[in-house]
PDB file of N, CA and C in Angstrom:
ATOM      1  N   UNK A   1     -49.289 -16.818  -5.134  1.00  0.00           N
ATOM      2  CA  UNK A   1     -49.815 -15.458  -5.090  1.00  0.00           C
ATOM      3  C   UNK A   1     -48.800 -14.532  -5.742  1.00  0.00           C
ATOM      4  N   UNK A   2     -49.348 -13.573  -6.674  1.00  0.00           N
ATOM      5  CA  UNK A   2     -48.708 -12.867  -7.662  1.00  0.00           C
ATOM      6  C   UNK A   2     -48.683 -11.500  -7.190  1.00  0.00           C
ATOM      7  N   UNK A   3     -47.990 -10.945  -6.640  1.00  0.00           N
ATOM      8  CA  UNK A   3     -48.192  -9.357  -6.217  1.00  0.00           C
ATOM      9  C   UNK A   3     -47.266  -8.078  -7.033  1.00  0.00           C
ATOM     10  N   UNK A   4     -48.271  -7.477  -8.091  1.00  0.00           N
ATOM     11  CA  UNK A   4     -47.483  -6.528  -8.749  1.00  0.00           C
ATOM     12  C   UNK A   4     -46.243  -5.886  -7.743  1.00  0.00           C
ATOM     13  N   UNK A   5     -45.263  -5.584  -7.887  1.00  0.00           N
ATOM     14  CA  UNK A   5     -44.460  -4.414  -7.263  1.00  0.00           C
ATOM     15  C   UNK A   5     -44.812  -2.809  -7.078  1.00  0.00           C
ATOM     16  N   UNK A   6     -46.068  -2.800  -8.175  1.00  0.00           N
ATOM     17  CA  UNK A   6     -46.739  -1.390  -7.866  1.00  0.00           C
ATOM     18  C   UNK A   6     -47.474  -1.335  -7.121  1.00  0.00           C
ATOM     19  N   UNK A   7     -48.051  -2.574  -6.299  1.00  0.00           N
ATOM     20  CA  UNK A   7     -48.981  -2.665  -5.432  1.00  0.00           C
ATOM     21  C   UNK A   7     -48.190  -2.342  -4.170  1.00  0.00           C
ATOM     22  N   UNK A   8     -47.397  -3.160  -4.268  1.00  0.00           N
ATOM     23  CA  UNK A   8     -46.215  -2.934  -2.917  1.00  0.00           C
ATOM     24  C   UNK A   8     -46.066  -1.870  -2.595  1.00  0.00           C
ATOM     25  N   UNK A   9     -45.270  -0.903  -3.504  1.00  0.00           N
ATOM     26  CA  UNK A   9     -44.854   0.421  -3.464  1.00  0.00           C
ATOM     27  C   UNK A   9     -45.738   1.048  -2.732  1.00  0.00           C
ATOM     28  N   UNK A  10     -47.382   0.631  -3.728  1.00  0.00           N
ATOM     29  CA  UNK A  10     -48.684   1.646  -2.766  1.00  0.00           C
ATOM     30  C   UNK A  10     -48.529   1.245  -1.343  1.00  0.00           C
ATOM     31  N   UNK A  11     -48.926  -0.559  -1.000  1.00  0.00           N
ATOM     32  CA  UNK A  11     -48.827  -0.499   0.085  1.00  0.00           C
ATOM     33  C   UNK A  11     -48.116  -0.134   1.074  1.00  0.00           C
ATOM     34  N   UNK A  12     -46.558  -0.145   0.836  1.00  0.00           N
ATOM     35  CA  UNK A  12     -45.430   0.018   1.842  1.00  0.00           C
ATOM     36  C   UNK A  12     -45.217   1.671   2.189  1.00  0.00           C
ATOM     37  N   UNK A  13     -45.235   2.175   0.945  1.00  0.00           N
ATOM     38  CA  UNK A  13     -44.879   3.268   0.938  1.00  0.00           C
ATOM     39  C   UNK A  13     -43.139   3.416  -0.442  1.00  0.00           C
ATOM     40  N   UNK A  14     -43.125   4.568  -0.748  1.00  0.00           N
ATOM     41  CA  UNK A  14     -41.555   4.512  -1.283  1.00  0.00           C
ATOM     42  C   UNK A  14     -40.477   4.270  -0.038  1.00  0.00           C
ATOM     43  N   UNK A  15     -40.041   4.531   0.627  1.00  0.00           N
ATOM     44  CA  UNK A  15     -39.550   4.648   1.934  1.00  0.00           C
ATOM     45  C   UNK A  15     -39.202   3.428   2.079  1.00  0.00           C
ATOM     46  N   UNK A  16     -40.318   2.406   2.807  1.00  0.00           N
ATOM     47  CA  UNK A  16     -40.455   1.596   3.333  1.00  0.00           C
ATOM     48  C   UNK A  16     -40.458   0.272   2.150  1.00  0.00           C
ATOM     49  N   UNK A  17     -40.328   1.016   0.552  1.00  0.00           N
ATOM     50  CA  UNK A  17     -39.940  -0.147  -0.613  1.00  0.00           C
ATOM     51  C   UNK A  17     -38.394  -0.240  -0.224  1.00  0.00           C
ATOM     52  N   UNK A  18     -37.267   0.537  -0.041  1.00  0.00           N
ATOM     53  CA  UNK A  18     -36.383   1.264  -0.339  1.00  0.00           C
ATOM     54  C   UNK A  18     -35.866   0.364   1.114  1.00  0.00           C
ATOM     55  N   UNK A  19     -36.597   0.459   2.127  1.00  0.00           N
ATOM     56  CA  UNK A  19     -35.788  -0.339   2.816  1.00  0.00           C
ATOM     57  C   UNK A  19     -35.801  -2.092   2.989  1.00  0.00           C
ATOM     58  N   UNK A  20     -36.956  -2.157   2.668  1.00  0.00           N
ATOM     59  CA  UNK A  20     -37.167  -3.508   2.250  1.00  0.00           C
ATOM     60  C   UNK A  20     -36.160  -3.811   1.189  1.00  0.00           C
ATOM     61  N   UNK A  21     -35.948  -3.138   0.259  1.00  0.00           N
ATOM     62  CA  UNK A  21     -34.973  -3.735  -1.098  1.00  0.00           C
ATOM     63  C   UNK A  21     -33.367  -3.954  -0.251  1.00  0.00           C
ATOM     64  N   UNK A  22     -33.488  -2.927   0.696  1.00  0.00           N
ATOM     65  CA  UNK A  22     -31.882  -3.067   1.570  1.00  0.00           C
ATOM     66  C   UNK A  22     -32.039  -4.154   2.627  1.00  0.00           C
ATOM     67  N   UNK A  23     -32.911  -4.782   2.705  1.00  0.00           N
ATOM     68  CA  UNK A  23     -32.889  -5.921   3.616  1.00  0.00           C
ATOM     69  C   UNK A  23     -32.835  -7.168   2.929  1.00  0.00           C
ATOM     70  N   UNK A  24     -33.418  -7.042   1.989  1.00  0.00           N
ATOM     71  CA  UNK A  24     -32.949  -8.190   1.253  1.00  0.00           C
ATOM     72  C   UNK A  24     -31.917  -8.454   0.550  1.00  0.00           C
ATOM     73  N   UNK A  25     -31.521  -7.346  -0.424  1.00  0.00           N
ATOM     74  CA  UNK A  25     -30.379  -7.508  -0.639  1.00  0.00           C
ATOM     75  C   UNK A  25     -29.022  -7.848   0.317  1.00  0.00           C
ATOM     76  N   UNK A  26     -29.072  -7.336   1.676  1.00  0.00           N
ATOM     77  CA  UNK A  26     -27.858  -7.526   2.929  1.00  0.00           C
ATOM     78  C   UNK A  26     -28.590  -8.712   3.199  1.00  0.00           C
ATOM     79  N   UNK A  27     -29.870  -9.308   3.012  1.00  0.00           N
ATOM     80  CA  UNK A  27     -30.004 -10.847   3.553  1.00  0.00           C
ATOM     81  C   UNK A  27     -29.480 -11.971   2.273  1.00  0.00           C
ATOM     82  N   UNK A  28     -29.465 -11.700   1.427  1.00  0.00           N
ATOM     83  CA  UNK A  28     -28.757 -12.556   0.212  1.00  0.00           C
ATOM     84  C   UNK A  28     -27.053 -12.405   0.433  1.00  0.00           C
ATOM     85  N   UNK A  29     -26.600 -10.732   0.530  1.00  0.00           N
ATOM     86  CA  UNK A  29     -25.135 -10.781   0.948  1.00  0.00           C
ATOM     87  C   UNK A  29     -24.966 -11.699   2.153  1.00  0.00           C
ATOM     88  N   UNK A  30     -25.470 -11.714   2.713  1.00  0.00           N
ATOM     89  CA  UNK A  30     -25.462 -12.377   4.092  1.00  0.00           C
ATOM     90  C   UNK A  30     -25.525 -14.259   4.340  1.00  0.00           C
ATOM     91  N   UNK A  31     -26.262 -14.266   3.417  1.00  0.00           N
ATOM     92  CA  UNK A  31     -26.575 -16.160   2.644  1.00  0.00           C
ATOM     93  C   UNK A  31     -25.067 -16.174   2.087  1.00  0.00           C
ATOM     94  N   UNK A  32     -24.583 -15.776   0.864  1.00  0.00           N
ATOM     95  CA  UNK A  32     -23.640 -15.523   0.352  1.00  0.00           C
ATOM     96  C   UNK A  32     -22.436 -15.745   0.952  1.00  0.00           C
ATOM     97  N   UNK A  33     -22.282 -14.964   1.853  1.00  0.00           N
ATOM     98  CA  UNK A  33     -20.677 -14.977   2.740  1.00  0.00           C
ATOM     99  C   UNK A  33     -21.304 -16.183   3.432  1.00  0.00           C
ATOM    100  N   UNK A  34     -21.979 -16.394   4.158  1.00  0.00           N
ATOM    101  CA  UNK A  34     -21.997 -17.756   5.195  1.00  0.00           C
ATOM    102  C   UNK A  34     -21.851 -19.137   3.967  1.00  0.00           C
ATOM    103  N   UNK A  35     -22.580 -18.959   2.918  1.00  0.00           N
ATOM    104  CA  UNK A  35     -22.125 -20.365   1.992  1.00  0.00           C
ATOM    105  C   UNK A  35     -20.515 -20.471   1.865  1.00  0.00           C
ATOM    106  N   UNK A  36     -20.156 -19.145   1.157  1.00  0.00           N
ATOM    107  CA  UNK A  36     -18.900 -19.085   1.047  1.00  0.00           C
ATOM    108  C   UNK A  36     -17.538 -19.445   2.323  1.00  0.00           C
ATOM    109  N   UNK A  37     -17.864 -18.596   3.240  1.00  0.00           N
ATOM    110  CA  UNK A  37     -17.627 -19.766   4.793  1.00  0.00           C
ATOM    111  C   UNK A  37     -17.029 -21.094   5.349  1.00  0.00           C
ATOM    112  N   UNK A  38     -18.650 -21.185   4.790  1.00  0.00           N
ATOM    113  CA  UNK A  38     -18.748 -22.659   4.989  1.00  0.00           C
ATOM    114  C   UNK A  38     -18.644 -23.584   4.034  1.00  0.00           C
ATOM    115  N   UNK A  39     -18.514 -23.524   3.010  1.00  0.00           N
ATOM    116  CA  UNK A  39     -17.780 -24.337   1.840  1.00  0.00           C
ATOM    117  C   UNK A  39     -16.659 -24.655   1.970  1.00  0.00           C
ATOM    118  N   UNK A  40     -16.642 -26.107   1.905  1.00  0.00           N
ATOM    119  CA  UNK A  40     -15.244 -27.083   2.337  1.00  0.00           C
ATOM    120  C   UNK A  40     -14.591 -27.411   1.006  1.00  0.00           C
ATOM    121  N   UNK A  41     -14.884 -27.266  -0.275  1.00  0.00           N
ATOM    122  CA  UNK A  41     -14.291 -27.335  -1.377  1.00  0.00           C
ATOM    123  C   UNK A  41     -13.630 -26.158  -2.437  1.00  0.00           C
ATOM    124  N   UNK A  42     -12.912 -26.440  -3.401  1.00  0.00           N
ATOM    125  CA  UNK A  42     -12.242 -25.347  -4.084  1.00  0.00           C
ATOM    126  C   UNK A  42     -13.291 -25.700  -5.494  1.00  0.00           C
ATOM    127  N   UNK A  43     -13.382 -24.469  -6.235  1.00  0.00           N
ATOM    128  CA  UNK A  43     -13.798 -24.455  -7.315  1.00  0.00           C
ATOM    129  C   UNK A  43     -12.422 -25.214  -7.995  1.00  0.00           C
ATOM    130  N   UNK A  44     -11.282 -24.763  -8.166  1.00  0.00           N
ATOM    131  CA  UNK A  44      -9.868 -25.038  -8.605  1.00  0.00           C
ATOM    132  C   UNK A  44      -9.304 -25.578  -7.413  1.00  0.00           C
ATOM    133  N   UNK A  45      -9.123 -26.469  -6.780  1.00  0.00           N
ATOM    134  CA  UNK A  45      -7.955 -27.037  -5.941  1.00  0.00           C
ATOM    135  C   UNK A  45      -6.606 -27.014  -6.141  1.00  0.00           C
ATOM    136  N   UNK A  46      -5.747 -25.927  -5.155  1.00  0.00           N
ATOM    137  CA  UNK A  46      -4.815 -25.784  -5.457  1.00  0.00           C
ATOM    138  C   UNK A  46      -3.700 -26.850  -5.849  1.00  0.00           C
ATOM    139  N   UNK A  47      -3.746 -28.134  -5.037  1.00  0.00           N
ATOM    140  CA  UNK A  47      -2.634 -28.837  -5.245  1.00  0.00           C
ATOM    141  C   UNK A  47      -2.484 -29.830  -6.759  1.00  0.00           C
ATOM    142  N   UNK A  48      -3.891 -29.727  -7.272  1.00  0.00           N
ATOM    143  CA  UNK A  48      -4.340 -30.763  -8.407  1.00  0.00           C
ATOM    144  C   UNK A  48      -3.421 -29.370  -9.583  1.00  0.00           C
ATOM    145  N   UNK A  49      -3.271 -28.426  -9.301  1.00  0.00           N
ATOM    146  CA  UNK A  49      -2.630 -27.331 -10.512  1.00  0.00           C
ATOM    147  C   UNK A  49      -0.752 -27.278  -9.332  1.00  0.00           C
ATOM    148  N   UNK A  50      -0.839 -27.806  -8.746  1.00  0.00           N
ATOM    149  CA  UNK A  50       1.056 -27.556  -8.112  1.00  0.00           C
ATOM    150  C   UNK A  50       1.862 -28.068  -9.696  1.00  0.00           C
ATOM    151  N   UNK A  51       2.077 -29.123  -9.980  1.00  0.00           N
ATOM    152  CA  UNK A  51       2.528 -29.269 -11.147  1.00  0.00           C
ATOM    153  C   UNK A  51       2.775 -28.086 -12.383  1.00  0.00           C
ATOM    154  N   UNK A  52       1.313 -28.102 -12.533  1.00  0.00           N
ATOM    155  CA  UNK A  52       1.413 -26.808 -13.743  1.00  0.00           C
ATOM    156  C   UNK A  52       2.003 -25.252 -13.217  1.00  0.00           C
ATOM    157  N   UNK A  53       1.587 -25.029 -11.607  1.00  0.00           N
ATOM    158  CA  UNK A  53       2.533 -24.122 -11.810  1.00  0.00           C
ATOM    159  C   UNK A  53       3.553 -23.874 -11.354  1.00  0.00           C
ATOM    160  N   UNK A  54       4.506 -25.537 -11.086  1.00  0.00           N
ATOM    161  CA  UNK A  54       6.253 -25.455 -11.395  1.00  0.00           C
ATOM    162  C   UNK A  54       6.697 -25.647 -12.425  1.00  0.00           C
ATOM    163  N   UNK A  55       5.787 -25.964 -13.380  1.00  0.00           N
ATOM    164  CA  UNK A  55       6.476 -25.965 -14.759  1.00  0.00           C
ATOM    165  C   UNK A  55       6.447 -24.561 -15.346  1.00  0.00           C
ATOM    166  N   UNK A  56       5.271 -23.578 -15.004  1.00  0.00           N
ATOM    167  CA  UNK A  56       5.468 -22.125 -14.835  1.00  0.00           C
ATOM    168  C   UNK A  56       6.592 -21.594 -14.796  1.00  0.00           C
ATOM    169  N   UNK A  57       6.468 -21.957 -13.483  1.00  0.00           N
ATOM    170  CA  UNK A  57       8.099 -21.097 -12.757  1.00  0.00           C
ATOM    171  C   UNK A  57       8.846 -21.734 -13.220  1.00  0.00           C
ATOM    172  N   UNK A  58       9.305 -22.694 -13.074  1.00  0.00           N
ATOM    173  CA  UNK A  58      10.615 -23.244 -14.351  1.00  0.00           C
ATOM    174  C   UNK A  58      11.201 -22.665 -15.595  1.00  0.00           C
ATOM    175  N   UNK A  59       9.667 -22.300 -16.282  1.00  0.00           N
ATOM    176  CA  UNK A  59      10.143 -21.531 -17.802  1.00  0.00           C
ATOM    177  C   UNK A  59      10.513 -20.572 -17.621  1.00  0.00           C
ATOM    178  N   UNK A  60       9.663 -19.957 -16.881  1.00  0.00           N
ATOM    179  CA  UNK A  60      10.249 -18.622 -16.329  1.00  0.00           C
ATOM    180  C   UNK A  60      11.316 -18.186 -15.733  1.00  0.00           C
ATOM    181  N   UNK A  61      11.969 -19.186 -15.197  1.00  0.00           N
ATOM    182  CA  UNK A  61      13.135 -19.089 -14.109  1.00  0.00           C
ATOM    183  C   UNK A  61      13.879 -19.120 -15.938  1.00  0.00           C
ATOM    184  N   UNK A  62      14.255 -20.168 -16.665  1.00  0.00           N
ATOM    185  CA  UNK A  62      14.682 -20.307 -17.575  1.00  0.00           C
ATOM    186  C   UNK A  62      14.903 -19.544 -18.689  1.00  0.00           C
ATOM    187  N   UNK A  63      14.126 -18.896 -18.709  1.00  0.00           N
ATOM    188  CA  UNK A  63      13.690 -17.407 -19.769  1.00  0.00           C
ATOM    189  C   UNK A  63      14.826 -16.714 -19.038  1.00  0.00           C
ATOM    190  N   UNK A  64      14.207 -16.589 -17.813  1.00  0.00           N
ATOM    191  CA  UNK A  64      14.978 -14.979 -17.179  1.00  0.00           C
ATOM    192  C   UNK A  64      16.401 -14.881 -16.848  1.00  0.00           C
ATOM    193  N   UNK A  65      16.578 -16.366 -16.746  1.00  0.00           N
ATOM    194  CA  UNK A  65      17.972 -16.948 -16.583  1.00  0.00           C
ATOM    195  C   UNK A  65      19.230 -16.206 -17.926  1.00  0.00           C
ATOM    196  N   UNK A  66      18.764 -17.077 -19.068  1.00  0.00           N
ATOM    197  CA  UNK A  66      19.142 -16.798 -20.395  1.00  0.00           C
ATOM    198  C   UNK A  66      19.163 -15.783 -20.606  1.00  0.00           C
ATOM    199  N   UNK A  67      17.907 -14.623 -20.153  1.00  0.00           N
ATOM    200  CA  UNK A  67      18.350 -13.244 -20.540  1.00  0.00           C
ATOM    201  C   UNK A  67      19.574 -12.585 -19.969  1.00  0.00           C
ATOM    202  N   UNK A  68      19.503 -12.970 -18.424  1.00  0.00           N
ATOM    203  CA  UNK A  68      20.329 -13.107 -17.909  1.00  0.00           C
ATOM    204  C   UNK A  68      21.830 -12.766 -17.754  1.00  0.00           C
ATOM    205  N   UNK A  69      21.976 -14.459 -18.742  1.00  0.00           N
ATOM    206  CA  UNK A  69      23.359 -14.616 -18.851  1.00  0.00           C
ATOM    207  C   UNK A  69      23.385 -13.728 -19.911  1.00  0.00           C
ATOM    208  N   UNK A  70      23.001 -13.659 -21.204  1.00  0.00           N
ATOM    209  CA  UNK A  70      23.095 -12.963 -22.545  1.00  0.00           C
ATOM    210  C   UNK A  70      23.646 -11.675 -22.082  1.00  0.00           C
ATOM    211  N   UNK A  71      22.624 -10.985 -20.963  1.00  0.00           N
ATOM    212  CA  UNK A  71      23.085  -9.446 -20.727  1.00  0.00           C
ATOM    213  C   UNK A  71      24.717  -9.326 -19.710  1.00  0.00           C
ATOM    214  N   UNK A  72      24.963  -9.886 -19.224  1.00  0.00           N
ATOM    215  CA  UNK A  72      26.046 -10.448 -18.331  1.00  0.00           C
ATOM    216  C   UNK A  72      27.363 -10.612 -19.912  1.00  0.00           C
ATOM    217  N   UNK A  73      27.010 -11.347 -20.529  1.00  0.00           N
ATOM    218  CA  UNK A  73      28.378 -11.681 -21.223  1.00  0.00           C
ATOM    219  C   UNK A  73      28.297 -10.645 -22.246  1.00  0.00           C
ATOM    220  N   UNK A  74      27.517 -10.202 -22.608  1.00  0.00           N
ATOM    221  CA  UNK A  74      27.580  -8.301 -23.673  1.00  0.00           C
ATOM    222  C   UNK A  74      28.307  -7.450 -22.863  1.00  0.00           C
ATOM    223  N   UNK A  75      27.951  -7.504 -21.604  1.00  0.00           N
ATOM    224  CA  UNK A  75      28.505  -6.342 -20.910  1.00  0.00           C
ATOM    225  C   UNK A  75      30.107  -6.546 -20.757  1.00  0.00           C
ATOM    226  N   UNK A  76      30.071  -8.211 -20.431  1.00  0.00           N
ATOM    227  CA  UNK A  76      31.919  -8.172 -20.441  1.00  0.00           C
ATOM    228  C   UNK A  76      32.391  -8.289 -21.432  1.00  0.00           C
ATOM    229  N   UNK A  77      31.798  -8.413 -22.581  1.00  0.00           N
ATOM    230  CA  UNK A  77      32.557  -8.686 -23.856  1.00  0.00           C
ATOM    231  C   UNK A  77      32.628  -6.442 -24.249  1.00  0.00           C
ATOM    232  N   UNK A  78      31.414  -5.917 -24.098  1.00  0.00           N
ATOM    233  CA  UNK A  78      31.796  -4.467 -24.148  1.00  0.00           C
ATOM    234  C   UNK A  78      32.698  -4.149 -23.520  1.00  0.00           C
ATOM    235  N   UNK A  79      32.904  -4.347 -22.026  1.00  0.00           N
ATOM    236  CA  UNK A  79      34.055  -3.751 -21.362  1.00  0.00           C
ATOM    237  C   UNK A  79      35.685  -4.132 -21.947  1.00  0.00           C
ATOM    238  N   UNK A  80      35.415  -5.622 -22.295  1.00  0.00           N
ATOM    239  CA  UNK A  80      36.944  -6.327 -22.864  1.00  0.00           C
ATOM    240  C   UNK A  80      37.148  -5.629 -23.921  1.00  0.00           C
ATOM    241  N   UNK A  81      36.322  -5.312 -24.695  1.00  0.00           N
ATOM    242  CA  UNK A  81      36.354  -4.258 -26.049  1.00  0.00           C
ATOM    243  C   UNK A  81      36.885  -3.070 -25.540  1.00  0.00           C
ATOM    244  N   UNK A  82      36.063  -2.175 -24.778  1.00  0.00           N
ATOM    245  CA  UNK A  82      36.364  -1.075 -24.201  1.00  0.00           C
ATOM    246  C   UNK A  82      37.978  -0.586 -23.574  1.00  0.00           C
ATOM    247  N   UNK A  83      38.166  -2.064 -22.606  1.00  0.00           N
ATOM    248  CA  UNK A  83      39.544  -2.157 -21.868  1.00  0.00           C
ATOM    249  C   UNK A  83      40.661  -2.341 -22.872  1.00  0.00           C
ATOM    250  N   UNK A  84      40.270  -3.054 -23.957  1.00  0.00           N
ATOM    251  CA  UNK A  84      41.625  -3.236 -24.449  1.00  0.00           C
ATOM    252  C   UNK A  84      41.977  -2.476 -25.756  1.00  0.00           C
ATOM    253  N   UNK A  85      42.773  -1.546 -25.457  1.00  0.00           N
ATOM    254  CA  UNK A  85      43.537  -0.916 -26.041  1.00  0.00           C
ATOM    255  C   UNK A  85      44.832  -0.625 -26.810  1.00  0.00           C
ATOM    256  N   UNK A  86      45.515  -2.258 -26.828  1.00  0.00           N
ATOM    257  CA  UNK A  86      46.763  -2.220 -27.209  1.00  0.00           C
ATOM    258  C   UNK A  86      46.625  -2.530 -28.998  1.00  0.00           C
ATOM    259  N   UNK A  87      45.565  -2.100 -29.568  1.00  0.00           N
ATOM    260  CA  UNK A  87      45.664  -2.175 -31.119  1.00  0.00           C
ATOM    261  C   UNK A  87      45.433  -3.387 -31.602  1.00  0.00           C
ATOM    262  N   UNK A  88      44.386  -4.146 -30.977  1.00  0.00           N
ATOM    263  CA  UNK A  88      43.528  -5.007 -31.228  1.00  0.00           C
ATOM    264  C   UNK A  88      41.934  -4.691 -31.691  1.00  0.00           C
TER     265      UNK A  88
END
């Protein structure tokens, strides 16, 4: 059975379309969160990606490391510049 939506409207009323559309829609939100819930699986499982992201953090640790040191030994090589003054 095929029922225009303009038929509805006549029958229900605007009003009473308006709340019907809010009941269904909060009954689909409502399907929605309970699947979600109750779903015992990961789209992505975290531990099948643990690997990839310690090799992440690794590079990263490694990157930030190096910058790191780089900015660390400019600064004492400026100051040794700076400090020494005997006509060197």
């Amino acid at each position: 059975m095929n029922i225009p939506v303009d038929h509805l409207k006549d029958l229900l009323g605007a009003e009473n379309t308006e709340e019907l559309k809010k009941r269904i829609a909060n009954d689909i939100a409502s399907r929605i969160r309970s699947d979600i819930a109750n779903w015992d699986e990961y789209v992505f499982y975290p531990p099948d990606f643990q690997g990839f992201f310690d090799e992440c953090f690794e590079e990263a640790q490694a990157m930030v490391k190096e910058t790191i040191v780089n900015k660390l030994y400019n600064d004492m090589m400026n100051a040794y510049k700076g400090g020494n003054n005997n006509g060197n």
